[in-house]
PDB file of N, CA and C in Angstrom:
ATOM      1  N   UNK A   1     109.946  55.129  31.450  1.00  0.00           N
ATOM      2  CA  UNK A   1     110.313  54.554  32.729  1.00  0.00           C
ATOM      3  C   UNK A   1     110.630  55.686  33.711  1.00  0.00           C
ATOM      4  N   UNK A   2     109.987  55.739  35.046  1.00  0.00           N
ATOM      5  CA  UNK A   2     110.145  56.332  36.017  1.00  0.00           C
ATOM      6  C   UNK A   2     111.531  56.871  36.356  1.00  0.00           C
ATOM      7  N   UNK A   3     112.126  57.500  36.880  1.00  0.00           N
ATOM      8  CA  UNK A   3     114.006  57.742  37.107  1.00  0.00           C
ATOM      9  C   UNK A   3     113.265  57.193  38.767  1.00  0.00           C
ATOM     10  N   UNK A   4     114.929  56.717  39.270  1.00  0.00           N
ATOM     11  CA  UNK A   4     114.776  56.312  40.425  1.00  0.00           C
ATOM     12  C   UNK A   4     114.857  57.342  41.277  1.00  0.00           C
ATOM     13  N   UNK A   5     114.198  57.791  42.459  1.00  0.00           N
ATOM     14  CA  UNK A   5     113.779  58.966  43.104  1.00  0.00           C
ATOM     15  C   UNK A   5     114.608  58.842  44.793  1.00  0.00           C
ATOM     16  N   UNK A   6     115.432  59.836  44.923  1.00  0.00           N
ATOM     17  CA  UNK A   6     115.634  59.914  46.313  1.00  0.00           C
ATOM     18  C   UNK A   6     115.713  61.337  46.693  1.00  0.00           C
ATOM     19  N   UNK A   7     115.659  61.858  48.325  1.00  0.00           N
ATOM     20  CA  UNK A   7     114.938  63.294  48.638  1.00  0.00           C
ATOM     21  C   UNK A   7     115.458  62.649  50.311  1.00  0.00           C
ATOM     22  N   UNK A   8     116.399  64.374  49.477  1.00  0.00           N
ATOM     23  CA  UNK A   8     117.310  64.536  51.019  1.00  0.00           C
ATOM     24  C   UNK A   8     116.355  64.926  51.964  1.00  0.00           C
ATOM     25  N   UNK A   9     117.730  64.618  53.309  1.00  0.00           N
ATOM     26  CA  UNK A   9     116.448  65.099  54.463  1.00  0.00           C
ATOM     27  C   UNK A   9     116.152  66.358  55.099  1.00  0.00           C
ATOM     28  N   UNK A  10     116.786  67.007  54.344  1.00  0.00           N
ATOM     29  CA  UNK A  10     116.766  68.519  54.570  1.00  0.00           C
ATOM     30  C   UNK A  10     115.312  68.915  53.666  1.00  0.00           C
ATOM     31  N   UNK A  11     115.025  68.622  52.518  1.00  0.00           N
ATOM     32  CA  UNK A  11     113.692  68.655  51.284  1.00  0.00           C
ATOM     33  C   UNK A  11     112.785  67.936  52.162  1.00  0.00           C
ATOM     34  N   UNK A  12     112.659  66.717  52.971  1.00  0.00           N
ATOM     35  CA  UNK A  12     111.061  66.239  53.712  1.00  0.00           C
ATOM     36  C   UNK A  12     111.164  66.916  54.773  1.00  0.00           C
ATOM     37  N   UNK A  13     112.368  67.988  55.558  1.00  0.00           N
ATOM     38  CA  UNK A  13     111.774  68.484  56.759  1.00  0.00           C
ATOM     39  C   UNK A  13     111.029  69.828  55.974  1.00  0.00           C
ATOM     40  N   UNK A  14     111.617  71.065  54.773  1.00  0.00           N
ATOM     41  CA  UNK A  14     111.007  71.335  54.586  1.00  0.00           C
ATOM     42  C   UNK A  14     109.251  71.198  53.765  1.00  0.00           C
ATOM     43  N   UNK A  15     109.277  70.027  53.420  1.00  0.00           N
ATOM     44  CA  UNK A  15     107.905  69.163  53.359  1.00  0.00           C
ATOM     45  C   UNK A  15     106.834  69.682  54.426  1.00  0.00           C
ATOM     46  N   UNK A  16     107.678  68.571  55.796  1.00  0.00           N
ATOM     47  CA  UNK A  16     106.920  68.784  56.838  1.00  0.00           C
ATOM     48  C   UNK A  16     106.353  70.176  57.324  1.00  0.00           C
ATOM     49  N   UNK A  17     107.361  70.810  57.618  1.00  0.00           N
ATOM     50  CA  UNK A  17     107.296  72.133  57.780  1.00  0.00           C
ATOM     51  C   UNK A  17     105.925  72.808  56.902  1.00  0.00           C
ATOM     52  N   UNK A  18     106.240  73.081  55.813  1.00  0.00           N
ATOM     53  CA  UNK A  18     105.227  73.693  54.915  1.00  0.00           C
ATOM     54  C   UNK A  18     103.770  72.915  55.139  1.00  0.00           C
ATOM     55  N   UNK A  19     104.056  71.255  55.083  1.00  0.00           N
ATOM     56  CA  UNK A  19     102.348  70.605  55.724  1.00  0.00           C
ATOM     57  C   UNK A  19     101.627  71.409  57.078  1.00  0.00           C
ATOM     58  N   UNK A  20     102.908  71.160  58.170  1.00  0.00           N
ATOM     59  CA  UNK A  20     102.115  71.999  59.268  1.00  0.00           C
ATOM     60  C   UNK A  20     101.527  73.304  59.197  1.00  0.00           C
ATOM     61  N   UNK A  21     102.423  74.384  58.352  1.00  0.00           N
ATOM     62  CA  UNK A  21     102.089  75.289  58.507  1.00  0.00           C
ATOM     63  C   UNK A  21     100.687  75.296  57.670  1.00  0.00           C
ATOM     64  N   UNK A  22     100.482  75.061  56.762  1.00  0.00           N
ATOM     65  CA  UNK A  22      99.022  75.473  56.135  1.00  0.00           C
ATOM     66  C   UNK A  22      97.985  74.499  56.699  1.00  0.00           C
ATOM     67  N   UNK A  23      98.236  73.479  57.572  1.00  0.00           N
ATOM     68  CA  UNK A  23      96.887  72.730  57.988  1.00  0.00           C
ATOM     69  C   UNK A  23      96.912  73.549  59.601  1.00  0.00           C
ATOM     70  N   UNK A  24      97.650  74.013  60.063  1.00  0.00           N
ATOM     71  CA  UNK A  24      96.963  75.051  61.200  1.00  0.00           C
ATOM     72  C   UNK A  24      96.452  76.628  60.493  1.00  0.00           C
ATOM     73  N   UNK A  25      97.141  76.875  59.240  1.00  0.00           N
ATOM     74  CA  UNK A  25      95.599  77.418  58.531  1.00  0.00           C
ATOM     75  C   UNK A  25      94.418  77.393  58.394  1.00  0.00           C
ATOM     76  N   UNK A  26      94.075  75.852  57.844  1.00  0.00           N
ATOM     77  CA  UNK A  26      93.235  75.399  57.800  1.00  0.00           C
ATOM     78  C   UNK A  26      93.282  73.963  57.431  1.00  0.00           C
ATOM     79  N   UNK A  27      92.557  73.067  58.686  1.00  0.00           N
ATOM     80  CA  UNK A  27      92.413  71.958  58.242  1.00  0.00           C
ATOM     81  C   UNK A  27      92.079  71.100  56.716  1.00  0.00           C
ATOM     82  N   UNK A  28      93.122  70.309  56.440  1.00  0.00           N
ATOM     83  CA  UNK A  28      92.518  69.879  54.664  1.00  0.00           C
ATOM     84  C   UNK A  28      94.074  70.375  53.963  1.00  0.00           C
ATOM     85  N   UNK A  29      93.992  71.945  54.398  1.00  0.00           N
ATOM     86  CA  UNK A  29      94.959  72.678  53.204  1.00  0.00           C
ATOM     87  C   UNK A  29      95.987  71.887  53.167  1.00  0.00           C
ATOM     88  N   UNK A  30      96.655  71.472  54.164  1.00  0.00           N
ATOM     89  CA  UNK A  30      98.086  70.928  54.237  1.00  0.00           C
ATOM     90  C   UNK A  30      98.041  69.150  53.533  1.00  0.00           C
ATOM     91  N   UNK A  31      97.048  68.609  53.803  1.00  0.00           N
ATOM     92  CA  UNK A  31      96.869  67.784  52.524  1.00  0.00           C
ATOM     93  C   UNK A  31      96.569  67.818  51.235  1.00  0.00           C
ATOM     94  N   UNK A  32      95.886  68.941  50.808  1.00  0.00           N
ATOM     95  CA  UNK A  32      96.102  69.476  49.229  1.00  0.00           C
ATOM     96  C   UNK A  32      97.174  69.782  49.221  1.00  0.00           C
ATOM     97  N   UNK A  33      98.415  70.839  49.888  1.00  0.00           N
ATOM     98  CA  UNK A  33      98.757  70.874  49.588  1.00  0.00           C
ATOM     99  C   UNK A  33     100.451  69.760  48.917  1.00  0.00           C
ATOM    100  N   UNK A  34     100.150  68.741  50.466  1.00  0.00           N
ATOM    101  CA  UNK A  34     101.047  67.486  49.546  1.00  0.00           C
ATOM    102  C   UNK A  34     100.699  66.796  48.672  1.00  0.00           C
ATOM    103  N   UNK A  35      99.071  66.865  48.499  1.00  0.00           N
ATOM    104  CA  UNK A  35      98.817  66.124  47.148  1.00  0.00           C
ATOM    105  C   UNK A  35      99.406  66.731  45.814  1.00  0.00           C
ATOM    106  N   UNK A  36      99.937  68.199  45.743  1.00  0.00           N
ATOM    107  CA  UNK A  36     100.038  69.055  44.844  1.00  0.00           C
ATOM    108  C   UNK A  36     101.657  68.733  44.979  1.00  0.00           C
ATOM    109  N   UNK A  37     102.079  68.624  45.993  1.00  0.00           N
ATOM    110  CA  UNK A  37     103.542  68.086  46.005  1.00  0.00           C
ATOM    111  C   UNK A  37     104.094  67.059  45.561  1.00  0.00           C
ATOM    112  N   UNK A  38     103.024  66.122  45.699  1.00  0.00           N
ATOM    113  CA  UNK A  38     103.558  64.624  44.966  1.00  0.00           C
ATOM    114  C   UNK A  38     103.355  64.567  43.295  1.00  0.00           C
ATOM    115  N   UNK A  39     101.728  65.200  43.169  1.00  0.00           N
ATOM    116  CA  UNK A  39     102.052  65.626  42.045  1.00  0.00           C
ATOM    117  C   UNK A  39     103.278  65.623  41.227  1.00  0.00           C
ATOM    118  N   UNK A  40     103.701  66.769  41.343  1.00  0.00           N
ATOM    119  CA  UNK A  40     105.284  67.433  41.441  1.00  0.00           C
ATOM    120  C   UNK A  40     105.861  66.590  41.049  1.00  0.00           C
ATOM    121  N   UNK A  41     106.241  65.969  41.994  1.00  0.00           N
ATOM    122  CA  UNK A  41     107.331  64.758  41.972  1.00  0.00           C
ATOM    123  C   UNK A  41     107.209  63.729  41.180  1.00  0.00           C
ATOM    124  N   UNK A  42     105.709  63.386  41.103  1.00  0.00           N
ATOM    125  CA  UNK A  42     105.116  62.171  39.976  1.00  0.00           C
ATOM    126  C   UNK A  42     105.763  62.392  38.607  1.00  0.00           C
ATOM    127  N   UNK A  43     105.950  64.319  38.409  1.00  0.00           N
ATOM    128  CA  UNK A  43     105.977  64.653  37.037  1.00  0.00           C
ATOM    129  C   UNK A  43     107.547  64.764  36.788  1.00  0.00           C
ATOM    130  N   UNK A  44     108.017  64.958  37.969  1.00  0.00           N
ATOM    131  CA  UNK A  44     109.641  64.804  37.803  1.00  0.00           C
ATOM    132  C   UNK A  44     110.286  64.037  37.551  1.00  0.00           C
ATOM    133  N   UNK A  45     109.569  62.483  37.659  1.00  0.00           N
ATOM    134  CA  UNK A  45     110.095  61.162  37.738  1.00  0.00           C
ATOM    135  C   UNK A  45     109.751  60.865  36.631  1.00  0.00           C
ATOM    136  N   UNK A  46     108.720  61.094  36.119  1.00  0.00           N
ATOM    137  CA  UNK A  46     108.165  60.970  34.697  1.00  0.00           C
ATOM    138  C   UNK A  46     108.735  61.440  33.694  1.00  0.00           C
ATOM    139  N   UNK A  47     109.250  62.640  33.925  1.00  0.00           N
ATOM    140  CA  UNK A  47     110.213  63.221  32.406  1.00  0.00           C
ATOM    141  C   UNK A  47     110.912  64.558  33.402  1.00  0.00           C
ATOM    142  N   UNK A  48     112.058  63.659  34.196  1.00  0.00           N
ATOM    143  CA  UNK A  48     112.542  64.681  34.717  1.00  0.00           C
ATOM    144  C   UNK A  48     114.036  66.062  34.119  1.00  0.00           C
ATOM    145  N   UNK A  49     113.481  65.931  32.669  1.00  0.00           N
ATOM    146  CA  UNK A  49     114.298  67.217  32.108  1.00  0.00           C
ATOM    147  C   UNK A  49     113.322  68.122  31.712  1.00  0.00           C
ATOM    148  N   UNK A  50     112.403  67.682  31.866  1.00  0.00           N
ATOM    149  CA  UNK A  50     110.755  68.531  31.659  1.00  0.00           C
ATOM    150  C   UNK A  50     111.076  70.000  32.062  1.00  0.00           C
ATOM    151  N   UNK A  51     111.249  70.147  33.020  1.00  0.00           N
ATOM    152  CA  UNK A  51     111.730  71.581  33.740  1.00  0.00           C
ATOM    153  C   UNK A  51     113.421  72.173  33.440  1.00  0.00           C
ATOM    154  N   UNK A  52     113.546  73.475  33.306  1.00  0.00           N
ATOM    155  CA  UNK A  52     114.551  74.071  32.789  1.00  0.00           C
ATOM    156  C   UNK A  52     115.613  74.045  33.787  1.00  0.00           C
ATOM    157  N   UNK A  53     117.211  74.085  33.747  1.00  0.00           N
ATOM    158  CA  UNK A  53     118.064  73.849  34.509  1.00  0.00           C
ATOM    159  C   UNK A  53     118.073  75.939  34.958  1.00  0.00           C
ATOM    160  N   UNK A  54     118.360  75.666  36.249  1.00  0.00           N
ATOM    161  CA  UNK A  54     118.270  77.262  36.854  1.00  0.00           C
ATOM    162  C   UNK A  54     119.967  77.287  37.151  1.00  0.00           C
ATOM    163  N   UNK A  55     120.444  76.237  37.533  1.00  0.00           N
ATOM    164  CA  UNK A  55     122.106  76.200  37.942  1.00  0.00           C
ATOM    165  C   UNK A  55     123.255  75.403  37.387  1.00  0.00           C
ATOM    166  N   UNK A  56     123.839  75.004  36.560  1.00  0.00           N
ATOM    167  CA  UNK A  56     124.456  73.927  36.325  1.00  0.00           C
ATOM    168  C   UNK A  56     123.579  72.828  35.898  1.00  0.00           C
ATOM    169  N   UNK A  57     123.806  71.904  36.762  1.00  0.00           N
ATOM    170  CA  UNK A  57     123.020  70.492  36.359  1.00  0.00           C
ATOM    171  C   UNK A  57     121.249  70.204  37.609  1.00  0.00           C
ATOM    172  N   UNK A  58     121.547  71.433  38.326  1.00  0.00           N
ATOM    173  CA  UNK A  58     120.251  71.317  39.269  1.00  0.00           C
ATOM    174  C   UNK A  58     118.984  72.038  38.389  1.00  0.00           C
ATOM    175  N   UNK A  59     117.831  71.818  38.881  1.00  0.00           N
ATOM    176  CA  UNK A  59     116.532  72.415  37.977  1.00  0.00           C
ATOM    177  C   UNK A  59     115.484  72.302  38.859  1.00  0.00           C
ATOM    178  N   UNK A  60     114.589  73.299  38.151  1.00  0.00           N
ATOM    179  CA  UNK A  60     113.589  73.527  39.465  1.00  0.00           C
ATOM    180  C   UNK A  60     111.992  73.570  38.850  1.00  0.00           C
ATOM    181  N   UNK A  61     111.188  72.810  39.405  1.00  0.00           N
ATOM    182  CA  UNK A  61     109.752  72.192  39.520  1.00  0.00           C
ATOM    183  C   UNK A  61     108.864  73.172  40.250  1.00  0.00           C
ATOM    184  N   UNK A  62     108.026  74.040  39.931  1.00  0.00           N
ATOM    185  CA  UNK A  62     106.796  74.807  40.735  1.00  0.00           C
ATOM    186  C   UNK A  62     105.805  73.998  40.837  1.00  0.00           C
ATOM    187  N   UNK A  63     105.123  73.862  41.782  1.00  0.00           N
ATOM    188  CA  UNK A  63     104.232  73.157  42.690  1.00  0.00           C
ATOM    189  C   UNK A  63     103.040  74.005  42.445  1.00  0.00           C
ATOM    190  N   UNK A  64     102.230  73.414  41.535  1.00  0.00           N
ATOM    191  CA  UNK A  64     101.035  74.068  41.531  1.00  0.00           C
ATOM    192  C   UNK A  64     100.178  74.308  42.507  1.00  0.00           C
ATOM    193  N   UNK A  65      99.512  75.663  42.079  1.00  0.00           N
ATOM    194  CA  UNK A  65      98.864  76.418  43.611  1.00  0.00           C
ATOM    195  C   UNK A  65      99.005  76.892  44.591  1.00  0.00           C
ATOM    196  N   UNK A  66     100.517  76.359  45.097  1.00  0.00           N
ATOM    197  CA  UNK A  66     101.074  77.388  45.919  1.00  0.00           C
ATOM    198  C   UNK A  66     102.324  77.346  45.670  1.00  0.00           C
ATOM    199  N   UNK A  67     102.880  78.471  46.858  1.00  0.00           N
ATOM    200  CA  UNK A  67     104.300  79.131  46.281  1.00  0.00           C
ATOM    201  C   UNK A  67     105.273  78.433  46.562  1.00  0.00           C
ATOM    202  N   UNK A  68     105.341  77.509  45.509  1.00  0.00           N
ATOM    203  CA  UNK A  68     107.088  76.958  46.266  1.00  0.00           C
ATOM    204  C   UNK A  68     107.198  76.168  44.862  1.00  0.00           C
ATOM    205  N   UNK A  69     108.479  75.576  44.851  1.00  0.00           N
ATOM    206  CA  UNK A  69     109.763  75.069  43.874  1.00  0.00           C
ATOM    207  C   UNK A  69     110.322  73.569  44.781  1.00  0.00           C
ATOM    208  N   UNK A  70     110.461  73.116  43.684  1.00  0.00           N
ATOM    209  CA  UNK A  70     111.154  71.596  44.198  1.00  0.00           C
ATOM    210  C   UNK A  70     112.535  71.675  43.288  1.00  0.00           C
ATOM    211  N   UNK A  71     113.330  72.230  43.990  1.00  0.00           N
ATOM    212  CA  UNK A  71     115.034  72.181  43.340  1.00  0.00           C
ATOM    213  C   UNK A  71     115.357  70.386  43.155  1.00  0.00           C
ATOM    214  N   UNK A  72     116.113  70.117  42.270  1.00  0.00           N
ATOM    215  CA  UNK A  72     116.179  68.661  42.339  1.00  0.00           C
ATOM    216  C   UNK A  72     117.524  68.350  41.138  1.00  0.00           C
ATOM    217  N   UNK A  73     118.231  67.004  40.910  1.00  0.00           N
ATOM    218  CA  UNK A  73     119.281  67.094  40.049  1.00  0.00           C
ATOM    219  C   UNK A  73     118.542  65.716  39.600  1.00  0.00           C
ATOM    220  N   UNK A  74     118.716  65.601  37.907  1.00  0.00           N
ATOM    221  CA  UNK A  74     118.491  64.510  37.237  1.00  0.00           C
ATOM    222  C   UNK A  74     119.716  63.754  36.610  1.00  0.00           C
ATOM    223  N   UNK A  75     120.558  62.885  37.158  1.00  0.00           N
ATOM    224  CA  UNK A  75     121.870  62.377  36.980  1.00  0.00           C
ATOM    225  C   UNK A  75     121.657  60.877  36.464  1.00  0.00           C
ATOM    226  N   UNK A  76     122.134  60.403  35.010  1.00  0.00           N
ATOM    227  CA  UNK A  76     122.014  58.830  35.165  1.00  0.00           C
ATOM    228  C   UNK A  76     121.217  57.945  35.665  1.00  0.00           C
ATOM    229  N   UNK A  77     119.570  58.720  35.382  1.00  0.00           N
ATOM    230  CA  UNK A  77     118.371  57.896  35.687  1.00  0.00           C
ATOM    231  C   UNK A  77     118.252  57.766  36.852  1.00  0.00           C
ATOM    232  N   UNK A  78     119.031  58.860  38.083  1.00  0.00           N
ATOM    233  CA  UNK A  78     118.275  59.091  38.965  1.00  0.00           C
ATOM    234  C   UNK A  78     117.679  60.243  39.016  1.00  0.00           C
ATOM    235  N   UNK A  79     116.961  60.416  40.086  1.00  0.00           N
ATOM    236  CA  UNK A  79     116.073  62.102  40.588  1.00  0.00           C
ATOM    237  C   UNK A  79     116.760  62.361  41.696  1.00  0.00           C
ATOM    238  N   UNK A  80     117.567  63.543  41.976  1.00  0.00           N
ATOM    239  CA  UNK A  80     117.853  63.964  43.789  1.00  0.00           C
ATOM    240  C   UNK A  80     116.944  65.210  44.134  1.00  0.00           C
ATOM    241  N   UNK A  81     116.336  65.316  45.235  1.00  0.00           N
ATOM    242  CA  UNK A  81     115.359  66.329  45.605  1.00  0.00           C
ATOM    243  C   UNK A  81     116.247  66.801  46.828  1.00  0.00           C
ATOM    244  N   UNK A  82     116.300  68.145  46.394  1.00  0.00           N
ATOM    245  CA  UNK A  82     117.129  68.923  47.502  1.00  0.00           C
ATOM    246  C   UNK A  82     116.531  69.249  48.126  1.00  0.00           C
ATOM    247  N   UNK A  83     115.389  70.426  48.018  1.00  0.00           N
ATOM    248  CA  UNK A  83     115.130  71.047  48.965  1.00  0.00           C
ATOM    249  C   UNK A  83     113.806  71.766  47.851  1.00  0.00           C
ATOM    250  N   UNK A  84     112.428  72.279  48.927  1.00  0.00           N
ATOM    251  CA  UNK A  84     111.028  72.352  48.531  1.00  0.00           C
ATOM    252  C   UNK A  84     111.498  74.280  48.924  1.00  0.00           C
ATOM    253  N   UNK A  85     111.694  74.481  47.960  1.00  0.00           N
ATOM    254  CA  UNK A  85     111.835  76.409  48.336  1.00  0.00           C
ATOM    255  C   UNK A  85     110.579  77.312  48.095  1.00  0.00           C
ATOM    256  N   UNK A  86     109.918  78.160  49.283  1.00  0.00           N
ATOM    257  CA  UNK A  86     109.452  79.097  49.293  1.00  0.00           C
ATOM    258  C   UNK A  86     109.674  80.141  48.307  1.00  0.00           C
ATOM    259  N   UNK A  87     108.620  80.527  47.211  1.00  0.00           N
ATOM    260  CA  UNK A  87     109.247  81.610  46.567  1.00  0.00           C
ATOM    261  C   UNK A  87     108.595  83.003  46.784  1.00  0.00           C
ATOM    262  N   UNK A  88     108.574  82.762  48.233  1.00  0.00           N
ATOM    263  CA  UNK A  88     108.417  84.441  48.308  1.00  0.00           C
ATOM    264  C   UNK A  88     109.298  85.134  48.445  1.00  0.00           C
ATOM    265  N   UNK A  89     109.352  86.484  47.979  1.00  0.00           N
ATOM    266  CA  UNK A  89     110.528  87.099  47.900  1.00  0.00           C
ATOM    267  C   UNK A  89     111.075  88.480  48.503  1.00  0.00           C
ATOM    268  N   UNK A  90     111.109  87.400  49.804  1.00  0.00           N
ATOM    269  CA  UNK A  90     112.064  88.654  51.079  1.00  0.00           C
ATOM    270  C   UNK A  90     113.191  87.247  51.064  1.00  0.00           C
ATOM    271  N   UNK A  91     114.301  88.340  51.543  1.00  0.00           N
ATOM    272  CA  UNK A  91     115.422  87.656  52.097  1.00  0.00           C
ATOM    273  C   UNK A  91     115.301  86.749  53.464  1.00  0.00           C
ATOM    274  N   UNK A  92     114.625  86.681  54.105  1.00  0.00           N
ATOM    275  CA  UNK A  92     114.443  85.737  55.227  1.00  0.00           C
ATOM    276  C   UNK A  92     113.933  84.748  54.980  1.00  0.00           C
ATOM    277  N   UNK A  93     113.336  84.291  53.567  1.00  0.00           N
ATOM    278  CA  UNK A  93     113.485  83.257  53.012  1.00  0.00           C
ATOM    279  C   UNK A  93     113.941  82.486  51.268  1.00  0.00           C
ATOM    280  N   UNK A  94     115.065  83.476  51.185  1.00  0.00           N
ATOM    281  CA  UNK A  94     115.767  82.461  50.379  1.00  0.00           C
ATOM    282  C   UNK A  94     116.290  81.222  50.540  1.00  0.00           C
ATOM    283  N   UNK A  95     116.745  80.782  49.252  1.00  0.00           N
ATOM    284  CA  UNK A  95     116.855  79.652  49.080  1.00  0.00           C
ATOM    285  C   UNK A  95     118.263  79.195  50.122  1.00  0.00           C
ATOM    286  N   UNK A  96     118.357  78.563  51.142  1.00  0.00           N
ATOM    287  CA  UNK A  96     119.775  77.984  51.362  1.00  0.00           C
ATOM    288  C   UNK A  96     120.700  77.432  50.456  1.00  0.00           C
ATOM    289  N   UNK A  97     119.911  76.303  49.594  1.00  0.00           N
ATOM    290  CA  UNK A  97     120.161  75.385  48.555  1.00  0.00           C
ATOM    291  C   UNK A  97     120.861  76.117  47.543  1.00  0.00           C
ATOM    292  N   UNK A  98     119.951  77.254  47.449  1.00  0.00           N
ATOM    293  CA  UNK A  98     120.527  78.352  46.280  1.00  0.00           C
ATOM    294  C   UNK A  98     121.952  78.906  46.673  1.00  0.00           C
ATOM    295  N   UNK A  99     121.796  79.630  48.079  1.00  0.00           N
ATOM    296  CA  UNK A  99     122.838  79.947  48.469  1.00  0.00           C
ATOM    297  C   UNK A  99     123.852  79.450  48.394  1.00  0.00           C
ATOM    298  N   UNK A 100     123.670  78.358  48.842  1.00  0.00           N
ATOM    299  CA  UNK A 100     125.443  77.268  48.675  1.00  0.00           C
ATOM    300  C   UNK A 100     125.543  77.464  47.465  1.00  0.00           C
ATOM    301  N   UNK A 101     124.371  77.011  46.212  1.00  0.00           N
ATOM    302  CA  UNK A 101     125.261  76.614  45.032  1.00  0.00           C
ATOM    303  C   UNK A 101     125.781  78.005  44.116  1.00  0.00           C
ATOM    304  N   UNK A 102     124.969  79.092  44.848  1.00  0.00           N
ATOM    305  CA  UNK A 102     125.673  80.142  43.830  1.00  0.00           C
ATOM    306  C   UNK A 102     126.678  81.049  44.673  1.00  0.00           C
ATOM    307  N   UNK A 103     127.271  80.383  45.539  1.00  0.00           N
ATOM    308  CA  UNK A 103     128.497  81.269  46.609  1.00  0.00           C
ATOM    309  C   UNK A 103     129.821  81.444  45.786  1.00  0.00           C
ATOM    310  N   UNK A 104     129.646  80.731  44.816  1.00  0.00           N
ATOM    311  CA  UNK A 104     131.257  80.814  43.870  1.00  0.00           C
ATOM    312  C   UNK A 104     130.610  81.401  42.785  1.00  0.00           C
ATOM    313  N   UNK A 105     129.682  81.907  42.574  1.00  0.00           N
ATOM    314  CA  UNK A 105     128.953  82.924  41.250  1.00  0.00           C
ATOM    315  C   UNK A 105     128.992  84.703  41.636  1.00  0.00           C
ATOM    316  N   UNK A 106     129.034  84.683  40.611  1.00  0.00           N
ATOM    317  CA  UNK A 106     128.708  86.314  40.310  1.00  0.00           C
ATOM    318  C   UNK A 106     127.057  86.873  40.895  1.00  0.00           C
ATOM    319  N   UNK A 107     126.550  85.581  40.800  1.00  0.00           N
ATOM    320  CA  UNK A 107     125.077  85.794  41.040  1.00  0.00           C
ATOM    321  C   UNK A 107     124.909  85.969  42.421  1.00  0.00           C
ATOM    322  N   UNK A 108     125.835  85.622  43.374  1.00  0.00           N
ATOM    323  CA  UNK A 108     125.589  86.161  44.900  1.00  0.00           C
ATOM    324  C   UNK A 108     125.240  87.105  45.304  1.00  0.00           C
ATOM    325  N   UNK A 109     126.092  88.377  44.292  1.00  0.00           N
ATOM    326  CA  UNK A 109     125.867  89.580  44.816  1.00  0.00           C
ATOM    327  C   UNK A 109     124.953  90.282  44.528  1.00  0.00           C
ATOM    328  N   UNK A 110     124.096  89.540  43.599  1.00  0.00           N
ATOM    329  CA  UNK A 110     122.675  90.254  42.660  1.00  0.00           C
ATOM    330  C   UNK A 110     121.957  89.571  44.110  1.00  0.00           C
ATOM    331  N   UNK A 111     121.756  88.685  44.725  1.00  0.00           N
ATOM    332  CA  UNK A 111     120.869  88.177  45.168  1.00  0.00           C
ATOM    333  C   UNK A 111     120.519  88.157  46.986  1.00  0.00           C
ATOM    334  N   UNK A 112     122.224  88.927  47.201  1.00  0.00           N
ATOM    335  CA  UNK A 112     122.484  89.458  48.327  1.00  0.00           C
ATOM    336  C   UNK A 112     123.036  90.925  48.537  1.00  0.00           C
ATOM    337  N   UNK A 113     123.365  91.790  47.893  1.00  0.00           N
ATOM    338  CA  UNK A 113     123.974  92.765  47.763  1.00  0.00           C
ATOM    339  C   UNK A 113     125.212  93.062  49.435  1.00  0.00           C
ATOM    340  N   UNK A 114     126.712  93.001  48.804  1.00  0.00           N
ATOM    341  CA  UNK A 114     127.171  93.020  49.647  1.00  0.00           C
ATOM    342  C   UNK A 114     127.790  95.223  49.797  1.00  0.00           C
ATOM    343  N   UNK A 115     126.959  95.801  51.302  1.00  0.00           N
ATOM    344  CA  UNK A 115     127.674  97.063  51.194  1.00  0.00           C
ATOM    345  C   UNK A 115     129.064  97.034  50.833  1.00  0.00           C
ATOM    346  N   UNK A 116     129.328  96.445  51.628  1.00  0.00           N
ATOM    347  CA  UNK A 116     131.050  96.258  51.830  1.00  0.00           C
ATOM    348  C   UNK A 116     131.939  96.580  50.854  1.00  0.00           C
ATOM    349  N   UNK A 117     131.433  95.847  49.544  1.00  0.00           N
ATOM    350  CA  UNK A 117     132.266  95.696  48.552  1.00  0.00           C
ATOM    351  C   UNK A 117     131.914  96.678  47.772  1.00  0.00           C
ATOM    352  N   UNK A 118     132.664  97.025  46.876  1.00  0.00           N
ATOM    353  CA  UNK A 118     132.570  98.305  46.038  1.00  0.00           C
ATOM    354  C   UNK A 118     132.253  98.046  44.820  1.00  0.00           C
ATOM    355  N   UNK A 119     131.605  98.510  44.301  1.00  0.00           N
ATOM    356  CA  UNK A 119     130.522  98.704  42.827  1.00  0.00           C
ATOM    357  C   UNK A 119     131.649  98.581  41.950  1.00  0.00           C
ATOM    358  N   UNK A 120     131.401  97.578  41.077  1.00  0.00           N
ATOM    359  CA  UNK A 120     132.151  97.646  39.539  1.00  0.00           C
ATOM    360  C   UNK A 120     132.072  98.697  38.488  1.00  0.00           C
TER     361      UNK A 120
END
């Protein structure tokens, strides 16, 4: 049985976003590439512990063919879809999603390096 599926609205603007940008690439692309998105999601709903937990109880889905991740939480037979993350890897586009959830981790500073603070 399917889990029941809901997808914040912060995850369909970056949707949108990512559609526009590759169909003024090229016409078509930006519909492969949501077909490759729903995909995704088809398979998340389908056996959504399928994919490995990256944070706590959140876990993350790669989108075949192109570069991005569907962060999402599987709670009591539902699905929550946070947010569709870019995984390219400059800092001008990390994860926000990420950011919030690892601001009380150790992992902040691997993933931001703060000068400020002084080396352990």
């Amino acid at each position: 049985m399917a889990a029941e599926l809901t997808i914040a609205p912060e995850a369909q603007q970056d949707v949108d976003e990512a559609y526009s940008w590759y169909e003024d690439r090229r016409p078509g692309l930006g519909e492969e590439f949501l077909g490759c998105v729903d995909a995704c999601i088809q398979t998340i709903c389908r056996m959504p512990e399928l994919y490995a937990k990256v944070h706590e109880e959140y876990r993350r889905a790669l989108v075949r063919r192109f570069p991005y991740a569907i962060f999402y939480e599987h709670t009591g037979g539902k699905v929550t879809i946070y947010e569709l993350g870019t995984l390219f890897p400059t800092v001008n586009n990390l994860s926000n999603f990420l950011l919030l959830r690892f601001c009380n981790s150790p992992w902040v500073d691997v993933l931001i390096p703060n000068p400020d603070k002084p080396e352990k």
